[in-house]
Protein backbone atom coordinates (compact mmCIF):
# COMPACT_ATOMS: atom_id res chain seq x y z
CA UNK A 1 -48.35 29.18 -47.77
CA UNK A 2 -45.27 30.02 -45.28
CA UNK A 3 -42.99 30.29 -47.77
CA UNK A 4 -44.93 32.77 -50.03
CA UNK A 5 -45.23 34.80 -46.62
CA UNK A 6 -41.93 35.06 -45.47
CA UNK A 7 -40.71 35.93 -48.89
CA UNK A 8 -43.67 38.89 -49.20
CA UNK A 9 -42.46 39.82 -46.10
CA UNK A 10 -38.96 39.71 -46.99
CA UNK A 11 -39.82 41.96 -49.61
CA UNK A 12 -41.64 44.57 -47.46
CA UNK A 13 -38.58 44.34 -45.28
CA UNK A 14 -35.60 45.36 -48.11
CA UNK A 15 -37.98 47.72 -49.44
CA UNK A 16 -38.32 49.75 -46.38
CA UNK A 17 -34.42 49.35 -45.60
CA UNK A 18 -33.84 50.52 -49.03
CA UNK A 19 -36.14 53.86 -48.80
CA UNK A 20 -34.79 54.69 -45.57
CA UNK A 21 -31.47 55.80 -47.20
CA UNK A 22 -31.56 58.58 -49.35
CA UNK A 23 -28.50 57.82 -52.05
CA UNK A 24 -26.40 60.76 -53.49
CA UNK A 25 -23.33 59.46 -55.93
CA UNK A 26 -20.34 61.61 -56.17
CA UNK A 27 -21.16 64.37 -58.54
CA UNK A 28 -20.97 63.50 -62.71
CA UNK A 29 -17.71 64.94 -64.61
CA UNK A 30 -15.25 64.45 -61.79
CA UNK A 31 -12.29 61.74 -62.57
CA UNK A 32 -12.63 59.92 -59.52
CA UNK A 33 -9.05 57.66 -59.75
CA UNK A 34 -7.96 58.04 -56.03
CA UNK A 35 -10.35 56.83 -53.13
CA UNK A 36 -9.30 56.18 -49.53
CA UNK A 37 -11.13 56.08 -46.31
CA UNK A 38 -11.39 55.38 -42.54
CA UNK A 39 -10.94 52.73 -41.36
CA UNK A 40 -14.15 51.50 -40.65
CA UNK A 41 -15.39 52.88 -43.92
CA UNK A 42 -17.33 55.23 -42.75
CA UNK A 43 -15.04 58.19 -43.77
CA UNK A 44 -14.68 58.37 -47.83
CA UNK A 45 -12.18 60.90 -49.37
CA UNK A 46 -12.46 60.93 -53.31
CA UNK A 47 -9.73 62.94 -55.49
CA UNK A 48 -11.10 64.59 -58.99
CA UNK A 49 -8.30 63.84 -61.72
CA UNK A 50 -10.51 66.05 -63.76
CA UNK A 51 -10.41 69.48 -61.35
CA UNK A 52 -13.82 70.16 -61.01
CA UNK A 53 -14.47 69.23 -57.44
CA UNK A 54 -11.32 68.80 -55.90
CA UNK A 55 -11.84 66.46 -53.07
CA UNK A 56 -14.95 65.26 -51.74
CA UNK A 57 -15.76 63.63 -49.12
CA UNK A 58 -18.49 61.65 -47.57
CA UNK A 59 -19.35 61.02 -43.88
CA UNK A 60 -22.03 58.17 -43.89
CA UNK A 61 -20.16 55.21 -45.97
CA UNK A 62 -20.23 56.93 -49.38
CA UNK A 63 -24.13 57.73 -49.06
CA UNK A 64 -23.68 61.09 -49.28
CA UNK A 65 -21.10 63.77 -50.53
CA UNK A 66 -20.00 66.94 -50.04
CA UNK A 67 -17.16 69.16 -51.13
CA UNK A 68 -15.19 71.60 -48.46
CA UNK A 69 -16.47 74.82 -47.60
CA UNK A 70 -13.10 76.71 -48.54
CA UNK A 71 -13.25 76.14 -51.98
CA UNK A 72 -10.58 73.16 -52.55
CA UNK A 73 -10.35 72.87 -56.07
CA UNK A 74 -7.82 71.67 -59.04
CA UNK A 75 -6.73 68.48 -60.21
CA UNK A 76 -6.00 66.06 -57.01
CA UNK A 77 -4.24 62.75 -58.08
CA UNK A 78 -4.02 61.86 -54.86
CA UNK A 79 -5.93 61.84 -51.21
CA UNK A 80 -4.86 59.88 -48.29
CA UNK A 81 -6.29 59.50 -44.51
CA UNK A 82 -5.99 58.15 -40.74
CA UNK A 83 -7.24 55.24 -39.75
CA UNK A 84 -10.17 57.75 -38.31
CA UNK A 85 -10.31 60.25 -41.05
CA UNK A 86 -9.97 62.51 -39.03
CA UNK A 87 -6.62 63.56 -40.99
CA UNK A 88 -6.83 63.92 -44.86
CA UNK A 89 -3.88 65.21 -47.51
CA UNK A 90 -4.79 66.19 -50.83
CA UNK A 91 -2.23 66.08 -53.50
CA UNK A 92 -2.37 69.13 -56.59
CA UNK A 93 -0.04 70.38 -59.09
CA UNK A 94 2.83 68.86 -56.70
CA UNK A 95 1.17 71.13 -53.60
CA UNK A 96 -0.09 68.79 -50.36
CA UNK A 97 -3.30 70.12 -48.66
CA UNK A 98 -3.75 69.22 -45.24
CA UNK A 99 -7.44 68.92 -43.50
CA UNK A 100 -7.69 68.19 -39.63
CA UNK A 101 -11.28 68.39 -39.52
CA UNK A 102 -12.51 64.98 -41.36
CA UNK A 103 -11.96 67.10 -44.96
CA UNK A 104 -14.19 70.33 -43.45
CA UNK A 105 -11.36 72.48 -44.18
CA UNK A 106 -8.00 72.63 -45.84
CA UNK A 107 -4.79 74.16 -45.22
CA UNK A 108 -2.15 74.37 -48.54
CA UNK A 109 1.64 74.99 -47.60
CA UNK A 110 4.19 72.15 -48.40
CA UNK A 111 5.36 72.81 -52.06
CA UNK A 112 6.94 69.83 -54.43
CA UNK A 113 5.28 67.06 -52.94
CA UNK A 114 5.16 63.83 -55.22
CA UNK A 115 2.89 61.69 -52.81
CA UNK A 116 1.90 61.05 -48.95
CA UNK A 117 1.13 58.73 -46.54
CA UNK A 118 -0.88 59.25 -43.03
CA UNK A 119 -0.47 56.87 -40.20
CA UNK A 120 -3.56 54.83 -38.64
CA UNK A 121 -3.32 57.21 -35.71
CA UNK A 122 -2.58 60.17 -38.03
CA UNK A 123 0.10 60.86 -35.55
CA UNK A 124 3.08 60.74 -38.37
CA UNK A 125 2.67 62.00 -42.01
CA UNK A 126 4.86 61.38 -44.70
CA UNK A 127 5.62 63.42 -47.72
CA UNK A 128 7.67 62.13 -50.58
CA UNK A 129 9.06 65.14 -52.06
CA UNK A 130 10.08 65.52 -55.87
């Protein structure tokens, strides 16, 4: 009789943990090759291979998405962040993107860049260049 308790309650338990979340993948048609996040994990940066969202980015563990406000779109094949996330680089069409604002906003400028690399601080930033 216990055990058939505690595994109805069990039960109850997971299913109210599970409707307490509301999930929301990363949107269908994007080519999602290149992933990164915080640290923790609670910062997720995905890159579209495909250009149709550019990068996304999700604040709660991958829960949720969202794309940036300022229109950040094209074919990224590669996105890289701080230990924090609060730092992100986007990499299109051999153009680096960089966001300061946990991937709020971007800001284009460096031209010929072949990859990147943020330190855990996001104090240093590295750009290969082609």
């Amino acid at each position: 009789m216990k055990l058939v308790f505690l595994i109805g309650f069990l039960a109850a338990f997971i299913h109210q943990i599970a409707n307490a979340y509301t999930y929301s993948p990363a949107p269908n048609g994007g080519g999602w090759e290149y992933v990164t996040s915080s640290s923790d994990g609670k910062y997720v940066y995905a890159a579209d291979v495909n250009g149709m969202f550019g990068v996304i980015s999700s604040s709660d563990y991958g829960y949720h998405w969202t794309s940036p406000g300022n229109g950040l779109m094209g074919i990224y094949y590669q996105v890289v962040t701080s230990g924090d996330g609060k730092y992100v680089i986007g990499i299109h069409n051999s153009n680096a993107d960089l966001s300061k604002d946990y991937g709020a906003s971007y800001k284009g400028g460096v031209t010929s860049v072949h990859s990147a690399a943020i330190s855990r601080s996001g104090q240093y930033m590295l750009l290969s260049l082609i």
